[in-house]
Protein backbone atom coordinates (compact mmCIF):
# COMPACT_ATOMS: atom_id res chain seq x y z
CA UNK A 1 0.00 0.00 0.00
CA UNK A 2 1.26 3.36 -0.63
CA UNK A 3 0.96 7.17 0.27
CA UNK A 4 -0.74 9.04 -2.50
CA UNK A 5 -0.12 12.26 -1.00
CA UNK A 6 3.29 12.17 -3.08
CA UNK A 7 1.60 11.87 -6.12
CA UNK A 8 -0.81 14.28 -4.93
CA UNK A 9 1.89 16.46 -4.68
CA UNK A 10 3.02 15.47 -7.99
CA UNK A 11 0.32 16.17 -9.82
CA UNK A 12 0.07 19.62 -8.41
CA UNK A 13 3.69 20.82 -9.55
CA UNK A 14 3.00 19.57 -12.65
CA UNK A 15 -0.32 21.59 -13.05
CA UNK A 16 1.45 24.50 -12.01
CA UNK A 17 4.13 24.05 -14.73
CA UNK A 18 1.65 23.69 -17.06
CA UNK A 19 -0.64 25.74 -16.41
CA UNK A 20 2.64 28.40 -16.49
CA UNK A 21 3.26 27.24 -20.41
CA UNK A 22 -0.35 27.43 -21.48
CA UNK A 23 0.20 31.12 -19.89
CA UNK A 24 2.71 32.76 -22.09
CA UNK A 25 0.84 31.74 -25.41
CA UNK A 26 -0.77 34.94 -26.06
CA UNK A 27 -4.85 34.89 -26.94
CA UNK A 28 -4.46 35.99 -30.31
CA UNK A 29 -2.35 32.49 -30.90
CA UNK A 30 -4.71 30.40 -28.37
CA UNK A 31 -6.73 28.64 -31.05
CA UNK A 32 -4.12 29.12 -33.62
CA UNK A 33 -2.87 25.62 -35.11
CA UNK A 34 1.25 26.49 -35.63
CA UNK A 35 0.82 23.76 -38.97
CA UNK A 36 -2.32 21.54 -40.25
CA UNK A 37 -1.26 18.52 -38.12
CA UNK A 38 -0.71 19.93 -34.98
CA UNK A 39 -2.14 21.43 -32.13
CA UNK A 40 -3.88 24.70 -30.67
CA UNK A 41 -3.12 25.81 -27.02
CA UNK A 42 -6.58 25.56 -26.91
CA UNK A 43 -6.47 21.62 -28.39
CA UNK A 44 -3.71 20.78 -26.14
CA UNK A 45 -5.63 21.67 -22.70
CA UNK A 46 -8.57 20.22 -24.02
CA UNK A 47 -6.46 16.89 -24.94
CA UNK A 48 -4.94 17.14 -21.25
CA UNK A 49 -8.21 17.58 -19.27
CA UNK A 50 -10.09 14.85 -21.73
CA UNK A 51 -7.19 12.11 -20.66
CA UNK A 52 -7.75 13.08 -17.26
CA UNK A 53 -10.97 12.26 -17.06
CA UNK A 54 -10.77 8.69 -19.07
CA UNK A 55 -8.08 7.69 -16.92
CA UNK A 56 -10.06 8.49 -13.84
CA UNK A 57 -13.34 7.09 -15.37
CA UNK A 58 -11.06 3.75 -15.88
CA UNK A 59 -9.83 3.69 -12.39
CA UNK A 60 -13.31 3.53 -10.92
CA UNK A 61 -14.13 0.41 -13.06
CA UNK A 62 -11.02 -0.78 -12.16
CA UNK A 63 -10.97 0.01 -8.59
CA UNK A 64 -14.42 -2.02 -8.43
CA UNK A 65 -13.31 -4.72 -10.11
CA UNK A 66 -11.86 -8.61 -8.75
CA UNK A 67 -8.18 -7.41 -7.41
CA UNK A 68 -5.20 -9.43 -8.87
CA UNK A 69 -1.48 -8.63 -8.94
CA UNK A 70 0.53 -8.87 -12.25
CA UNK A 71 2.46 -11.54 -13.42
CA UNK A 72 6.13 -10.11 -12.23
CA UNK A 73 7.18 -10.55 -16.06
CA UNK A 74 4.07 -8.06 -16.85
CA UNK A 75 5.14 -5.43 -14.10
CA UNK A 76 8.44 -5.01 -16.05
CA UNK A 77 7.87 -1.49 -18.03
CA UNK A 78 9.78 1.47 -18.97
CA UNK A 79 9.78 4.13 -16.14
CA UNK A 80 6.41 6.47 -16.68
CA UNK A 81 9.01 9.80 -16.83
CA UNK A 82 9.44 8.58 -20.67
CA UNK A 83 5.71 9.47 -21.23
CA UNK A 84 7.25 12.83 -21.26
CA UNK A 85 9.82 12.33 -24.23
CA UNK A 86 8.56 14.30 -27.08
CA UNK A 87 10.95 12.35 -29.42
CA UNK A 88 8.20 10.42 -30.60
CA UNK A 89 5.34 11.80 -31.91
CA UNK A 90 1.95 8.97 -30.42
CA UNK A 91 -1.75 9.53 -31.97
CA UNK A 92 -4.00 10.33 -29.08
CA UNK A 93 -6.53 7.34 -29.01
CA UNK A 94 -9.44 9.96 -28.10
CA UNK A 95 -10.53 12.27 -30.67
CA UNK A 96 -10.89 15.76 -29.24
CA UNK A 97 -14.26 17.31 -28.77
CA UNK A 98 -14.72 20.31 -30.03
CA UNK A 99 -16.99 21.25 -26.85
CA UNK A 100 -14.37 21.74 -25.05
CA UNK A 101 -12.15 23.71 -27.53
CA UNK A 102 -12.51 27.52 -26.23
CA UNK A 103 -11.20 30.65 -24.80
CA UNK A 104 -8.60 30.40 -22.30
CA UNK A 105 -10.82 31.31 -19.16
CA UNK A 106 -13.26 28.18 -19.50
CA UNK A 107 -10.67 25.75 -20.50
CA UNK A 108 -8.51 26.19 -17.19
CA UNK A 109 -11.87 26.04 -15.41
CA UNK A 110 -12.80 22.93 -17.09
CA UNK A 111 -9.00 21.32 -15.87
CA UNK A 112 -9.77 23.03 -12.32
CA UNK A 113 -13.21 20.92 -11.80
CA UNK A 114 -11.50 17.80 -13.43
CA UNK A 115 -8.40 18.27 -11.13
CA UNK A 116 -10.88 18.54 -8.34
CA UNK A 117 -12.82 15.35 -9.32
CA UNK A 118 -9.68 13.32 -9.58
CA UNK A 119 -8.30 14.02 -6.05
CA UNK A 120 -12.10 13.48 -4.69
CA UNK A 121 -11.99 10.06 -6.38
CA UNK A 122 -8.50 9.07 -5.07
CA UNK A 123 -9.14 10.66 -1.59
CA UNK A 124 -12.43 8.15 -1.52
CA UNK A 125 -10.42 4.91 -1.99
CA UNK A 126 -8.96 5.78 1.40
CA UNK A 127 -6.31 2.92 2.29
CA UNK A 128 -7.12 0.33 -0.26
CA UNK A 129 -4.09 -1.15 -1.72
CA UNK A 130 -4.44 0.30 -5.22
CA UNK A 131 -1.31 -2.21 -6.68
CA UNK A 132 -4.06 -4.79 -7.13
CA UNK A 133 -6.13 -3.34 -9.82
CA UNK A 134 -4.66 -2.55 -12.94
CA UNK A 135 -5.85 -2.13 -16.76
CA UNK A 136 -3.84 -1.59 -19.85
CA UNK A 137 -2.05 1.62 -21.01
CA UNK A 138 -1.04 1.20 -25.22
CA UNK A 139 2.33 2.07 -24.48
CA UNK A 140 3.40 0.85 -20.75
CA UNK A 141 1.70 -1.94 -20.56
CA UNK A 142 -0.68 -2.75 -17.17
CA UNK A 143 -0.19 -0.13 -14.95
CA UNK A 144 -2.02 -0.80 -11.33
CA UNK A 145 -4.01 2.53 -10.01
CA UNK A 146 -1.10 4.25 -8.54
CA UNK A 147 0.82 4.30 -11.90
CA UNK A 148 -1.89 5.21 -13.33
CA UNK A 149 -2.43 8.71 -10.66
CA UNK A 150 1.15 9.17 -11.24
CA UNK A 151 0.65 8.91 -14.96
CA UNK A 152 -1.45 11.52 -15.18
CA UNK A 153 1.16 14.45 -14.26
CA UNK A 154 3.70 12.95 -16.68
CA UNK A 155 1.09 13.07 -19.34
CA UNK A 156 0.47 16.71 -18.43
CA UNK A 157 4.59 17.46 -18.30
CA UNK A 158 4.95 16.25 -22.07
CA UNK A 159 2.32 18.50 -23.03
CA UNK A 160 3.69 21.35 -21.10
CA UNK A 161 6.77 20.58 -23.23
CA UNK A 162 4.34 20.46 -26.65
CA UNK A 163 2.53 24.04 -25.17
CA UNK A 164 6.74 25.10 -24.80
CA UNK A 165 7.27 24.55 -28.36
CA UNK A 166 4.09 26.50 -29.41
CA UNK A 167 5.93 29.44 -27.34
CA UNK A 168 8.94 28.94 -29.70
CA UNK A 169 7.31 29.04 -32.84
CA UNK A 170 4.49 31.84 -32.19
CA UNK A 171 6.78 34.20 -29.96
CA UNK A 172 10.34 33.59 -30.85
């Protein structure tokens, strides 16, 4: 059983960080795509807040479900900091909906009340051992419910890094 006020903590920093990128894109670039395949600001903290959400939504089915550990050859992964390696380009498996594609104000309030959700959801499992449910992740493999908390501030970091480059290109 672990602590997740660590993660907690985690997941806050890397909010902040974020949040701190998606802040020095100006509004007349926030629903600006820099080329025809990529991103908006806009896109990117919908994307962010959207993968939140899934991920939590597939915790509570998890969380509910029979409790197994991992075969210790299936626990062997990469270390989740690579989720934030931008050297590799990965299709998001959710489309983005263009709902939640809007001005600047409404889009961090959107992440605020799914931040919020996500830490009421965690705080409710109280001390269950988490390790024991798991599901899939494309690229990690099974990751149990603390991976997958922790997972969700890496995924934020390496779109911090993808809001950094829109910085570059829009305000050199």
């Amino acid at each position: 059983m672990q602590n997740l006020a660590p993660t907690t903590k985690f997941l806050l920093a890397a909010r902040v960080r974020f949040l701190a990128a998606a802040d020095r894109i100006l509004d007349e670039h926030w629903l600006e795509r820099p080329a025809p395949d990529a991103w908006s600001a806009a896109e990117i903290v919908a994307h962010v807040g959207m993968i939140e959400e899934s991920i939590v939504e597939r915790c509570k089915k998890a969380s509910v479900s029979d409790s197994r550990r991992l075969p210790a050859l299936k626990r062997i992964r990469l270390p989740l900091v690579l989720a934030t390696w931008r050297g590799k380009k990965v299709r998001s498996p959710m489309p983005l909906k263009s709902e939640r594609i809007g001005n600047r104000e409404q889009a961090y309030a959107t992440l605020q009340e799914i931040r919020q959700h996500s830490f009421e959801f965690f705080d409710s499992l109280g001390d269950r051992d988490l390790s024991v449910h798991h599901f899939p992740h494309p690229i990690f493999g099974g990751l149990n419910l603390y991976e997958w908390y922790r997972f969700i501030g890496y995924h934020e970091l390496r779109h911090r890094k993808q809001l950094c480059e829109l910085v570059e290109i829009f305000h050199p």
